[in-house]
PDB file of N, CA and C in Angstrom:
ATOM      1  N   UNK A   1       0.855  -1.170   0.000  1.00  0.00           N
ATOM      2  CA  UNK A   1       0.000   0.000   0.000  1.00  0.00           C
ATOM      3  C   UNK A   1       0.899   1.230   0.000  1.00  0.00           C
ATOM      4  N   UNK A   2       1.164   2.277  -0.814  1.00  0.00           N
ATOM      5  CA  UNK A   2       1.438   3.483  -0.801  1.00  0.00           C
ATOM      6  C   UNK A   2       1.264   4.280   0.321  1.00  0.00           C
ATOM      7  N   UNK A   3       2.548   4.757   0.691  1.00  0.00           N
ATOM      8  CA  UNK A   3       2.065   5.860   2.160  1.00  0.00           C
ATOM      9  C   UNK A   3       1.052   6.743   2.155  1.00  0.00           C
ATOM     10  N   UNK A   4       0.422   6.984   1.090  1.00  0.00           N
ATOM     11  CA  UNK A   4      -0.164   8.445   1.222  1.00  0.00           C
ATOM     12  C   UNK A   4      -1.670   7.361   1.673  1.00  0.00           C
ATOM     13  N   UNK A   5      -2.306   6.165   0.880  1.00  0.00           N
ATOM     14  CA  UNK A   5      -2.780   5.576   1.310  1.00  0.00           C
ATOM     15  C   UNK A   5      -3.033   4.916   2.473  1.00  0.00           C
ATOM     16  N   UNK A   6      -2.031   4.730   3.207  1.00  0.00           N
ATOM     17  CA  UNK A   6      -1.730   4.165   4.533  1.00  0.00           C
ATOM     18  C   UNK A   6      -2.101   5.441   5.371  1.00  0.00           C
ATOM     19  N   UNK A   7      -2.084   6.548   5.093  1.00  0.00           N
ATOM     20  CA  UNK A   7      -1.700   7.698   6.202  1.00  0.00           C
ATOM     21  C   UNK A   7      -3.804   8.106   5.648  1.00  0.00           C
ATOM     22  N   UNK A   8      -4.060   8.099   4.648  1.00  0.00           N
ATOM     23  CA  UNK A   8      -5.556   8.306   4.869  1.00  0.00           C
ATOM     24  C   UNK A   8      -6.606   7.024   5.243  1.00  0.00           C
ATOM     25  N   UNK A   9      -5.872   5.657   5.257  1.00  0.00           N
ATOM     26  CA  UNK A   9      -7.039   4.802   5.905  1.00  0.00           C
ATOM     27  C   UNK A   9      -6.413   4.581   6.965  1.00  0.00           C
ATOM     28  N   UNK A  10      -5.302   5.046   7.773  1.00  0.00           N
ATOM     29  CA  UNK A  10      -5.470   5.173   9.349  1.00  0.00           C
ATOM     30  C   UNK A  10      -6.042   6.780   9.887  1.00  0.00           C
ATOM     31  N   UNK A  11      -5.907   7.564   9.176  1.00  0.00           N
ATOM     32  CA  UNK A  11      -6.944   8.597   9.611  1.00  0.00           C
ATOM     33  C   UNK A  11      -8.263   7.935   9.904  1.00  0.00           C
ATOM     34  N   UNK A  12      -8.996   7.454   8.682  1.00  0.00           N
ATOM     35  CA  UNK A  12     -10.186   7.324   8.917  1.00  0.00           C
ATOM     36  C   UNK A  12     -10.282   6.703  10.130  1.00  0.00           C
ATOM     37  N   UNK A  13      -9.796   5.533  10.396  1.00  0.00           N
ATOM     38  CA  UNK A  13      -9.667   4.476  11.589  1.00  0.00           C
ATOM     39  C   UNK A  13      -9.151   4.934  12.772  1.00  0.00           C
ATOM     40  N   UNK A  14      -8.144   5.706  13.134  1.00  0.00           N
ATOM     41  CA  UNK A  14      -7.957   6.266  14.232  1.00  0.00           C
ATOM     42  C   UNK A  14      -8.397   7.712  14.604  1.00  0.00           C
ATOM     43  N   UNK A  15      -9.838   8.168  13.962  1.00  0.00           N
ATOM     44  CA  UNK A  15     -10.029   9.363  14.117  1.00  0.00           C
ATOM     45  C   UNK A  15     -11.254   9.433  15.226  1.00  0.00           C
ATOM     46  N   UNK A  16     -11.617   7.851  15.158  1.00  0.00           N
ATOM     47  CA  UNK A  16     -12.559   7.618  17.044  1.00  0.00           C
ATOM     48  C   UNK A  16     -12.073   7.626  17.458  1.00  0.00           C
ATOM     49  N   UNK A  17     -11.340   8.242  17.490  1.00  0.00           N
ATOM     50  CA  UNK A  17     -10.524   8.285  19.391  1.00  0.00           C
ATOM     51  C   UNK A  17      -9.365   9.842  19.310  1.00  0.00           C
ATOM     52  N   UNK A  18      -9.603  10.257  20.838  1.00  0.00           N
ATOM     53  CA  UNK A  18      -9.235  11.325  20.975  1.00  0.00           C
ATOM     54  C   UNK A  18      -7.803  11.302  20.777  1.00  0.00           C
ATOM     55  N   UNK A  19      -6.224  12.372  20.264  1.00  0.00           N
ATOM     56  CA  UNK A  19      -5.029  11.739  20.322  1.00  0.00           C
ATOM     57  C   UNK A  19      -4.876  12.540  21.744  1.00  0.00           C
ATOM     58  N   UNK A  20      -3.747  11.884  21.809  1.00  0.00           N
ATOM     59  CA  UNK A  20      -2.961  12.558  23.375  1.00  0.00           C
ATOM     60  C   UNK A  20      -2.080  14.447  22.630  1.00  0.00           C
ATOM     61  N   UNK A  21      -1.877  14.976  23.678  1.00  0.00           N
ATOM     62  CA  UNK A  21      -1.378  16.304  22.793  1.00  0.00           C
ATOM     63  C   UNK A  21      -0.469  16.265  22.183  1.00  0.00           C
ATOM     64  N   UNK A  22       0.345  15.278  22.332  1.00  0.00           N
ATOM     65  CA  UNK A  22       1.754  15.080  20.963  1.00  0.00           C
ATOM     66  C   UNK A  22       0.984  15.054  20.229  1.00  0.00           C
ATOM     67  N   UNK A  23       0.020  14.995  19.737  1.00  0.00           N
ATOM     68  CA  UNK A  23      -0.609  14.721  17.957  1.00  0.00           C
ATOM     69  C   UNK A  23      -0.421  13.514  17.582  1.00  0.00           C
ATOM     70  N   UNK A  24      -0.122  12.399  18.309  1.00  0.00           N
ATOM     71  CA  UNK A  24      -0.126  10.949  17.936  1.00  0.00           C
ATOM     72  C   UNK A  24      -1.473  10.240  17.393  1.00  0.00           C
ATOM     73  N   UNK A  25      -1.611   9.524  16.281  1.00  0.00           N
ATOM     74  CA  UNK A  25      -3.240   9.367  16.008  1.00  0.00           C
ATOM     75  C   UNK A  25      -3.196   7.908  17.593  1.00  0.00           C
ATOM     76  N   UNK A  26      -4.304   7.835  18.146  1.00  0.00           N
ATOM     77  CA  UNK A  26      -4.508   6.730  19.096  1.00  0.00           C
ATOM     78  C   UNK A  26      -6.010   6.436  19.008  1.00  0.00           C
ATOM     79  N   UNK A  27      -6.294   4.904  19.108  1.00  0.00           N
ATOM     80  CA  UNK A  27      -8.111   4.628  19.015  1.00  0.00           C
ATOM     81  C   UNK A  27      -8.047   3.410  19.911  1.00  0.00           C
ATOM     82  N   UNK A  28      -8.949   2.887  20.168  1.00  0.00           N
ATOM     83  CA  UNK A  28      -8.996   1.916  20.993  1.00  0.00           C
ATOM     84  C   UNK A  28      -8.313   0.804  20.725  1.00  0.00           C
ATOM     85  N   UNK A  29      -7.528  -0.332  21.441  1.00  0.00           N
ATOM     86  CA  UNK A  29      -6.593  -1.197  20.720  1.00  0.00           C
ATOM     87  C   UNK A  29      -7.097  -2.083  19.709  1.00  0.00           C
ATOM     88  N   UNK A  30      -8.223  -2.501  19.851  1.00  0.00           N
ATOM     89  CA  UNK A  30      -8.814  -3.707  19.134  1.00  0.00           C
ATOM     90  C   UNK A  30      -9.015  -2.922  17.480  1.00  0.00           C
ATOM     91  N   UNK A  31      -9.601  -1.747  17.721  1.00  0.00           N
ATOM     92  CA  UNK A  31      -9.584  -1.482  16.295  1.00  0.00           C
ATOM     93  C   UNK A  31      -8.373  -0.851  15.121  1.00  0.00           C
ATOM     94  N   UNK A  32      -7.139  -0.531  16.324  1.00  0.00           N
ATOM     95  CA  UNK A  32      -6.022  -0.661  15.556  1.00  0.00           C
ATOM     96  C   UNK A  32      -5.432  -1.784  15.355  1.00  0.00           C
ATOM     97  N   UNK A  33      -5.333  -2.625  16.226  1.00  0.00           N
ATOM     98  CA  UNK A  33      -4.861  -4.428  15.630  1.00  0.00           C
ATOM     99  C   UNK A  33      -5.348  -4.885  14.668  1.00  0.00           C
ATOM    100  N   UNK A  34      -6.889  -4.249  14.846  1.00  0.00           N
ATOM    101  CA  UNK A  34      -7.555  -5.031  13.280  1.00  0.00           C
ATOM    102  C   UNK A  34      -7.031  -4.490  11.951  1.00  0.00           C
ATOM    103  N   UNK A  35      -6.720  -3.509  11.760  1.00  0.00           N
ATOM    104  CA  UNK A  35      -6.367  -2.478  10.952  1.00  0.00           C
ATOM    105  C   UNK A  35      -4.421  -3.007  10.720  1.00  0.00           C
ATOM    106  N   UNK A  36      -3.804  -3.362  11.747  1.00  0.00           N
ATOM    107  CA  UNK A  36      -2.455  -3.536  11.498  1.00  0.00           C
ATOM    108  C   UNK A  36      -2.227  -5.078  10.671  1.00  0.00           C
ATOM    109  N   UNK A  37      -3.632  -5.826  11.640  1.00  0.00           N
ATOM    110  CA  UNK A  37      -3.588  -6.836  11.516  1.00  0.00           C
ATOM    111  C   UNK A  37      -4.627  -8.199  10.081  1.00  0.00           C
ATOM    112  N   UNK A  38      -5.434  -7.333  10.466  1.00  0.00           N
ATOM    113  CA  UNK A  38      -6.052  -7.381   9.361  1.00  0.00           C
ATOM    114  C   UNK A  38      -6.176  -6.647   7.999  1.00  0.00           C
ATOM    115  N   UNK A  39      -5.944  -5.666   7.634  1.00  0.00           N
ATOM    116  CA  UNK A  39      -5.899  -5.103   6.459  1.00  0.00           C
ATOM    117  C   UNK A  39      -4.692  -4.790   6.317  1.00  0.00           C
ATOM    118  N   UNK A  40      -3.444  -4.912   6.886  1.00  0.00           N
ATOM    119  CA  UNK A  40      -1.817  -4.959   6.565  1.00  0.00           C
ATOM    120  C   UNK A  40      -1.198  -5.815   6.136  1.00  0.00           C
ATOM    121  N   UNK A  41      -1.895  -7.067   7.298  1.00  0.00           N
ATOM    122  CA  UNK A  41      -1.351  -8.119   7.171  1.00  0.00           C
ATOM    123  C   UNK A  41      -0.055  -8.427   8.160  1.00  0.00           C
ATOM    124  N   UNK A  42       0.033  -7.724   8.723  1.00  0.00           N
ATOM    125  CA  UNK A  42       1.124  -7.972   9.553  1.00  0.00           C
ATOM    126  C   UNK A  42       0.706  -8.762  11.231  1.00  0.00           C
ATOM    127  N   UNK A  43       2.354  -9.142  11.629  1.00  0.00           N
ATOM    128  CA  UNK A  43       2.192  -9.795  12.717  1.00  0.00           C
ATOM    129  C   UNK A  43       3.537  -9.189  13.691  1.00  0.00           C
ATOM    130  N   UNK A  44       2.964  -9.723  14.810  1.00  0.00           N
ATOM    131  CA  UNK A  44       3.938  -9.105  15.965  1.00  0.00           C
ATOM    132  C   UNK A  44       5.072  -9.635  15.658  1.00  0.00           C
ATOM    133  N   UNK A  45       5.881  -8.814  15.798  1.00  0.00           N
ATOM    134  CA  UNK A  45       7.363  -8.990  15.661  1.00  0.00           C
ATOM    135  C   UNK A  45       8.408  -9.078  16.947  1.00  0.00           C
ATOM    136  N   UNK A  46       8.069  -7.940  17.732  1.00  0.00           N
ATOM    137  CA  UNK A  46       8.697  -7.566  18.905  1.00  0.00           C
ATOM    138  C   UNK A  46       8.144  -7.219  19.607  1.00  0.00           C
ATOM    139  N   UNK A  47       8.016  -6.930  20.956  1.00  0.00           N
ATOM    140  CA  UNK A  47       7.829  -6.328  22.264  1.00  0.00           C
ATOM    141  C   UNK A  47       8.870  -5.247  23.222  1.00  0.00           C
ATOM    142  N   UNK A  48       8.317  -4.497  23.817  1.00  0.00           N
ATOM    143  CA  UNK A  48       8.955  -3.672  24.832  1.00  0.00           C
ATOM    144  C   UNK A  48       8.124  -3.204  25.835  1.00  0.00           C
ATOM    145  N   UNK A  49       8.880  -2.811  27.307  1.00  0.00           N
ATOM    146  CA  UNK A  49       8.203  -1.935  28.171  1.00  0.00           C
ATOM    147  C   UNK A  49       8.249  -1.017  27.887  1.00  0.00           C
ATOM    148  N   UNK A  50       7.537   0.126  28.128  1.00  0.00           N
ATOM    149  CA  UNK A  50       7.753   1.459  27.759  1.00  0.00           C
ATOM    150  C   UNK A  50       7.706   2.396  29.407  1.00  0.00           C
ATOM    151  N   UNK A  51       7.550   3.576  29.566  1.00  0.00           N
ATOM    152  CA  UNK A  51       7.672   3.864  30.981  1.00  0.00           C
ATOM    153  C   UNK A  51       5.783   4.233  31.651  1.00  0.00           C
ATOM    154  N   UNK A  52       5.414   4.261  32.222  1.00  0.00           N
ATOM    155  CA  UNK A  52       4.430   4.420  32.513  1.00  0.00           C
ATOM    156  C   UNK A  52       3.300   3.329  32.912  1.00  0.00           C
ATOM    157  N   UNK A  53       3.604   1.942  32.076  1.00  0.00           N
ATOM    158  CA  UNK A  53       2.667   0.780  31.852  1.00  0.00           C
ATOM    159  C   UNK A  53       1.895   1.271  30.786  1.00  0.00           C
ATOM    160  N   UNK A  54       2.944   1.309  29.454  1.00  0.00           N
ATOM    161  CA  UNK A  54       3.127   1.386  28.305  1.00  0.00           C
ATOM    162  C   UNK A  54       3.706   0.289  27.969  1.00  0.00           C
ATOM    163  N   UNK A  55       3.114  -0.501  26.600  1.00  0.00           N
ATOM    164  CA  UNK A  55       3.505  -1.754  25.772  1.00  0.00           C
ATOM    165  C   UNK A  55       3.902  -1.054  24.636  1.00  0.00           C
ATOM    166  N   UNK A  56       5.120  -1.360  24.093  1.00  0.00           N
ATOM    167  CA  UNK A  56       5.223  -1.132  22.185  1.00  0.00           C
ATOM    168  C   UNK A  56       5.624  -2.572  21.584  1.00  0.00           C
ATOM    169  N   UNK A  57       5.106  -2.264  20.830  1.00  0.00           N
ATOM    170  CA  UNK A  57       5.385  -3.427  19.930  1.00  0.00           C
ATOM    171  C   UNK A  57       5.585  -3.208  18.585  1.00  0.00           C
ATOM    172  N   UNK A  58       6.240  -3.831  17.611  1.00  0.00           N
ATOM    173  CA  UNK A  58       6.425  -3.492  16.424  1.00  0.00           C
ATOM    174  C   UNK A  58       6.070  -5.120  15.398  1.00  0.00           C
ATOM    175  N   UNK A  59       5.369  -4.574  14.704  1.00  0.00           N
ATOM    176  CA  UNK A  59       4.436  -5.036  13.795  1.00  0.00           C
ATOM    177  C   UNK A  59       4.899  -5.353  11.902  1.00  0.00           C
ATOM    178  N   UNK A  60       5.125  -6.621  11.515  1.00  0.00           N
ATOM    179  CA  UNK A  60       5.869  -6.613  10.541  1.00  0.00           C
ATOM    180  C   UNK A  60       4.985  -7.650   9.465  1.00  0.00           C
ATOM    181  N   UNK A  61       4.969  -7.246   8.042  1.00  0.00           N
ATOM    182  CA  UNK A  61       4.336  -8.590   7.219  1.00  0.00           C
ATOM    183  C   UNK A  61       5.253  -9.038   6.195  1.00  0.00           C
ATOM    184  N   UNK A  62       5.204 -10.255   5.531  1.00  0.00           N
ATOM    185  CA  UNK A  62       6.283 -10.365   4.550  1.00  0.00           C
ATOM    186  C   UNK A  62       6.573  -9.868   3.047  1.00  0.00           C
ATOM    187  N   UNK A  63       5.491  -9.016   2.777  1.00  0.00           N
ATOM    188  CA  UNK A  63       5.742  -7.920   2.203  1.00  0.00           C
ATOM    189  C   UNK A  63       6.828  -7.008   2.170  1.00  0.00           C
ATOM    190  N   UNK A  64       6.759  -6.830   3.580  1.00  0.00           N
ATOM    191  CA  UNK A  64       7.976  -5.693   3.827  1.00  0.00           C
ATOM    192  C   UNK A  64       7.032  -4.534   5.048  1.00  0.00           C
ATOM    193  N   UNK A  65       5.813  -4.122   5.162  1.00  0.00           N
ATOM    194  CA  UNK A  65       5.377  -3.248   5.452  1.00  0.00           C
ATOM    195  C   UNK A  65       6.000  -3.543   7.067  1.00  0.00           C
ATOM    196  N   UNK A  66       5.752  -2.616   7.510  1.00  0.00           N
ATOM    197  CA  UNK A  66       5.335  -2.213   8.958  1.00  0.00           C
ATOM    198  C   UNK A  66       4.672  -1.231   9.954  1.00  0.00           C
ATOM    199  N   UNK A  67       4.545  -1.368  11.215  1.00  0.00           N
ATOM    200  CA  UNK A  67       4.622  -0.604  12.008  1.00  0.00           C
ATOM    201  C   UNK A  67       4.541  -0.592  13.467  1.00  0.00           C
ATOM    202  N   UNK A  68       4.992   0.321  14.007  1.00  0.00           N
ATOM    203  CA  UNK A  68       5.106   0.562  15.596  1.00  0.00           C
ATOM    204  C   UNK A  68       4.115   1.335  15.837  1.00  0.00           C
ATOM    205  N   UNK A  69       3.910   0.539  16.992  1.00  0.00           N
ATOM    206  CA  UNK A  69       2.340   1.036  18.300  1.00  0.00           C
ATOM    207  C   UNK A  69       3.010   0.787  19.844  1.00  0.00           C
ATOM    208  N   UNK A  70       2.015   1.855  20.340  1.00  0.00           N
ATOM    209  CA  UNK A  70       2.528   1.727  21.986  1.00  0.00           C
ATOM    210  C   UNK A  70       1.002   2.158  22.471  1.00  0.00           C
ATOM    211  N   UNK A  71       1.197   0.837  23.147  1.00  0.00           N
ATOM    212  CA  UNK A  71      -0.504   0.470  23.677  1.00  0.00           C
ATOM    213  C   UNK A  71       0.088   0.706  25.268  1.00  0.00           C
ATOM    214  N   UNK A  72      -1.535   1.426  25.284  1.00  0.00           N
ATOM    215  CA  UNK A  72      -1.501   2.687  26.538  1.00  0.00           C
ATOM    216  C   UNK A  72      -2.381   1.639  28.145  1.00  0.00           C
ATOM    217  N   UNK A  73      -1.823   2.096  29.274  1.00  0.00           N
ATOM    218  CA  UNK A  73      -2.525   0.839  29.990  1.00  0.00           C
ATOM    219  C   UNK A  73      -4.593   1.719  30.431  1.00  0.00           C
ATOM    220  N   UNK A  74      -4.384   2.796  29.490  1.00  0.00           N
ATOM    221  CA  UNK A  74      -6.106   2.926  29.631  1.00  0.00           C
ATOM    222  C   UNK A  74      -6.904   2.322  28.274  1.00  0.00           C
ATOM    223  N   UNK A  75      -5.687   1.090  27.540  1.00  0.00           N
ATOM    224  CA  UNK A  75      -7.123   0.811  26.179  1.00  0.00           C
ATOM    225  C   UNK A  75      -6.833   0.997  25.042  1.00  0.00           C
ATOM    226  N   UNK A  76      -6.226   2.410  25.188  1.00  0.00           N
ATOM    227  CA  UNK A  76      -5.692   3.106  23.770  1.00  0.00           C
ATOM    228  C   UNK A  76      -4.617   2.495  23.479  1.00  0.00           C
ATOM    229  N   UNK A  77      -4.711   2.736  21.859  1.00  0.00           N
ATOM    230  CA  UNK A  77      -3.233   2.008  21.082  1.00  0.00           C
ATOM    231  C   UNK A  77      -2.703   3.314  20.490  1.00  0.00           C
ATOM    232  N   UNK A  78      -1.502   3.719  20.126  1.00  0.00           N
ATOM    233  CA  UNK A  78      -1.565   4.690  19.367  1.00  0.00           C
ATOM    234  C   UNK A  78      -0.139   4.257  18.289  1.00  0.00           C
ATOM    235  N   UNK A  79      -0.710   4.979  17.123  1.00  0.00           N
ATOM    236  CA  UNK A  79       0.868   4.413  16.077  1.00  0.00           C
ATOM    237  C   UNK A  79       1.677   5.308  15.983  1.00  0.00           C
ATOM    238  N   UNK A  80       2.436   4.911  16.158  1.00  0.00           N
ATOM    239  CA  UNK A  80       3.912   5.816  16.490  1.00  0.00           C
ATOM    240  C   UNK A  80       4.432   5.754  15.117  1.00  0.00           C
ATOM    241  N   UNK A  81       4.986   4.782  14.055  1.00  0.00           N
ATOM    242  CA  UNK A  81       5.391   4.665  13.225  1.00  0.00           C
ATOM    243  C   UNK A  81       4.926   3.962  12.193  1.00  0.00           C
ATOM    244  N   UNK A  82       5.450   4.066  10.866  1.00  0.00           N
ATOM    245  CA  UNK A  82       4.716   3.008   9.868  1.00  0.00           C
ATOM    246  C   UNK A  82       5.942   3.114   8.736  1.00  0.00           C
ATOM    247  N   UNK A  83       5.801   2.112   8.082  1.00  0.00           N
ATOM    248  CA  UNK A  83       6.790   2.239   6.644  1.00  0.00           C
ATOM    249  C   UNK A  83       6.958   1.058   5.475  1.00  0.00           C
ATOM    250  N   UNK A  84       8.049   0.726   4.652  1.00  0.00           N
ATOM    251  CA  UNK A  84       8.169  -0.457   3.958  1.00  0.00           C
ATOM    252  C   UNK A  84       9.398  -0.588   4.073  1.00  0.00           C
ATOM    253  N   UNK A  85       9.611  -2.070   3.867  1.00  0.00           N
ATOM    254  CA  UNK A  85      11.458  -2.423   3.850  1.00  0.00           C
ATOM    255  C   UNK A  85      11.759  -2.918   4.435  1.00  0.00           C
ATOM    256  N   UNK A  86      10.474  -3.943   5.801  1.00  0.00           N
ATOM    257  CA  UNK A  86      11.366  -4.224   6.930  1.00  0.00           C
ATOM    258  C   UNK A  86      12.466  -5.831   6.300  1.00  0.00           C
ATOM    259  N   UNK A  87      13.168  -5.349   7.264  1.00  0.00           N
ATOM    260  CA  UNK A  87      14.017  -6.756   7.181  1.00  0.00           C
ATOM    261  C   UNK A  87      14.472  -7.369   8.781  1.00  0.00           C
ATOM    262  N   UNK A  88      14.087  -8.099   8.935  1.00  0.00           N
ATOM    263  CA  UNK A  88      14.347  -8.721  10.459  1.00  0.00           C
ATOM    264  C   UNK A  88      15.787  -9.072  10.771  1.00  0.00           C
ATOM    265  N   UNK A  89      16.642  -8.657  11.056  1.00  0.00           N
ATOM    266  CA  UNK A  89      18.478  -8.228  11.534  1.00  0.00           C
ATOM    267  C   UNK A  89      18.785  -9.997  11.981  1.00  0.00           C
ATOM    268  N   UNK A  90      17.577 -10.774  12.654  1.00  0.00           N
ATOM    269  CA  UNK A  90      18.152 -12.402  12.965  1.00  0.00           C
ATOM    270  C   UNK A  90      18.846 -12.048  14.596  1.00  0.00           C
ATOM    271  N   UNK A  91      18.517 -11.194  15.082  1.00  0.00           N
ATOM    272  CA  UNK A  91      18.729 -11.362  16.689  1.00  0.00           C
ATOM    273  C   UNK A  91      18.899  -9.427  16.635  1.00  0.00           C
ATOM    274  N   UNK A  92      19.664  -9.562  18.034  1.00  0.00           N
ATOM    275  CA  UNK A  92      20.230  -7.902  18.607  1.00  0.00           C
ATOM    276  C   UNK A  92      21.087  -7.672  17.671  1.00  0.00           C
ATOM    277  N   UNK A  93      21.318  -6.311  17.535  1.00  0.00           N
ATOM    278  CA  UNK A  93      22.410  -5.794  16.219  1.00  0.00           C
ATOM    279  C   UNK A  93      22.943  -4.638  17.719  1.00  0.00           C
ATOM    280  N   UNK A  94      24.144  -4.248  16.720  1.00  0.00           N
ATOM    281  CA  UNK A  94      24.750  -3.043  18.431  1.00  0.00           C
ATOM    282  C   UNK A  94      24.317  -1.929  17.815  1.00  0.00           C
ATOM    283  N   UNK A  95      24.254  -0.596  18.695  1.00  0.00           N
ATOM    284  CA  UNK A  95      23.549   0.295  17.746  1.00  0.00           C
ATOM    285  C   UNK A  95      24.761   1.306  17.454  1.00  0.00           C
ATOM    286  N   UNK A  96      25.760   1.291  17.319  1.00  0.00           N
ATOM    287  CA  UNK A  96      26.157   1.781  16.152  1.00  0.00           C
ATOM    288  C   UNK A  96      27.278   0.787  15.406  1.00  0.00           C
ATOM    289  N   UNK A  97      27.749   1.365  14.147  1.00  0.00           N
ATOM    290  CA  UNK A  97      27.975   0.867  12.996  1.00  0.00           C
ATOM    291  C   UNK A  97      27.333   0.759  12.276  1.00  0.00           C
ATOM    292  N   UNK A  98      27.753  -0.558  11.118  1.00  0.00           N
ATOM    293  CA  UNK A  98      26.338  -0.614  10.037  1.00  0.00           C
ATOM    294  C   UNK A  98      25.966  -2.208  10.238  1.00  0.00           C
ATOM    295  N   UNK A  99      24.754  -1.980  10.889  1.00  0.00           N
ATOM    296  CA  UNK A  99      24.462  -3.518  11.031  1.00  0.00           C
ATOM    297  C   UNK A  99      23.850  -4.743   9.876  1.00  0.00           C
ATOM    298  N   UNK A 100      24.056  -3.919   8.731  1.00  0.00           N
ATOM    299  CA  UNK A 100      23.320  -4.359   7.774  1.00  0.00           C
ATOM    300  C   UNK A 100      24.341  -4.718   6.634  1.00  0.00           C
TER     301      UNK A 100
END
């Protein structure tokens, strides 16, 4: 799917729900999973804590697409990131150099 596409059918979809004041789009989790998960096609890739009792997770299909969400502990999901190209590194990479 083309970004410009991606960035107007998660408008539509994350526009029930209020964002937090960063301007992050966020909607309730179930209907962004469906949306990552069902019409992307993607599947969980990774996990993290975040600070607060905040979950992120990052979201990958074999396409290539992706994206990152950090699901909020009141419900809300919100997407932090999206793109194409992923390639899975096969474990921890160090973060600098070129791990690729």
């Amino acid at each position: 799917m083309r970004p410009i596409l991606f960035t107007l059918a998660a408008a539509q979809i994350l526009s029930a729900a209020p964002a937090p004041a960063q301007g992050i789009p966020c909607a309730p989790r179930e209907s962004l999973l469906r949306f990552v998960i069902d019409q992307r096609g993607e599947t969980r890739q990774a996990t993290g804590t975040a600070g607060r009792g905040a979950q992120m997770a990052l979201f990958a299909s074999e396409a290539g697409s992706w994206t990152m969400v950090l699901f909020l502990p009141d419900g809300r999901a919100c997407l932090l990131a999206s793109g194409e190209g992923f390639r899975a590194t096969g474990g921890l990479q160090p973060a600098r150099g070129t791990p690729i």
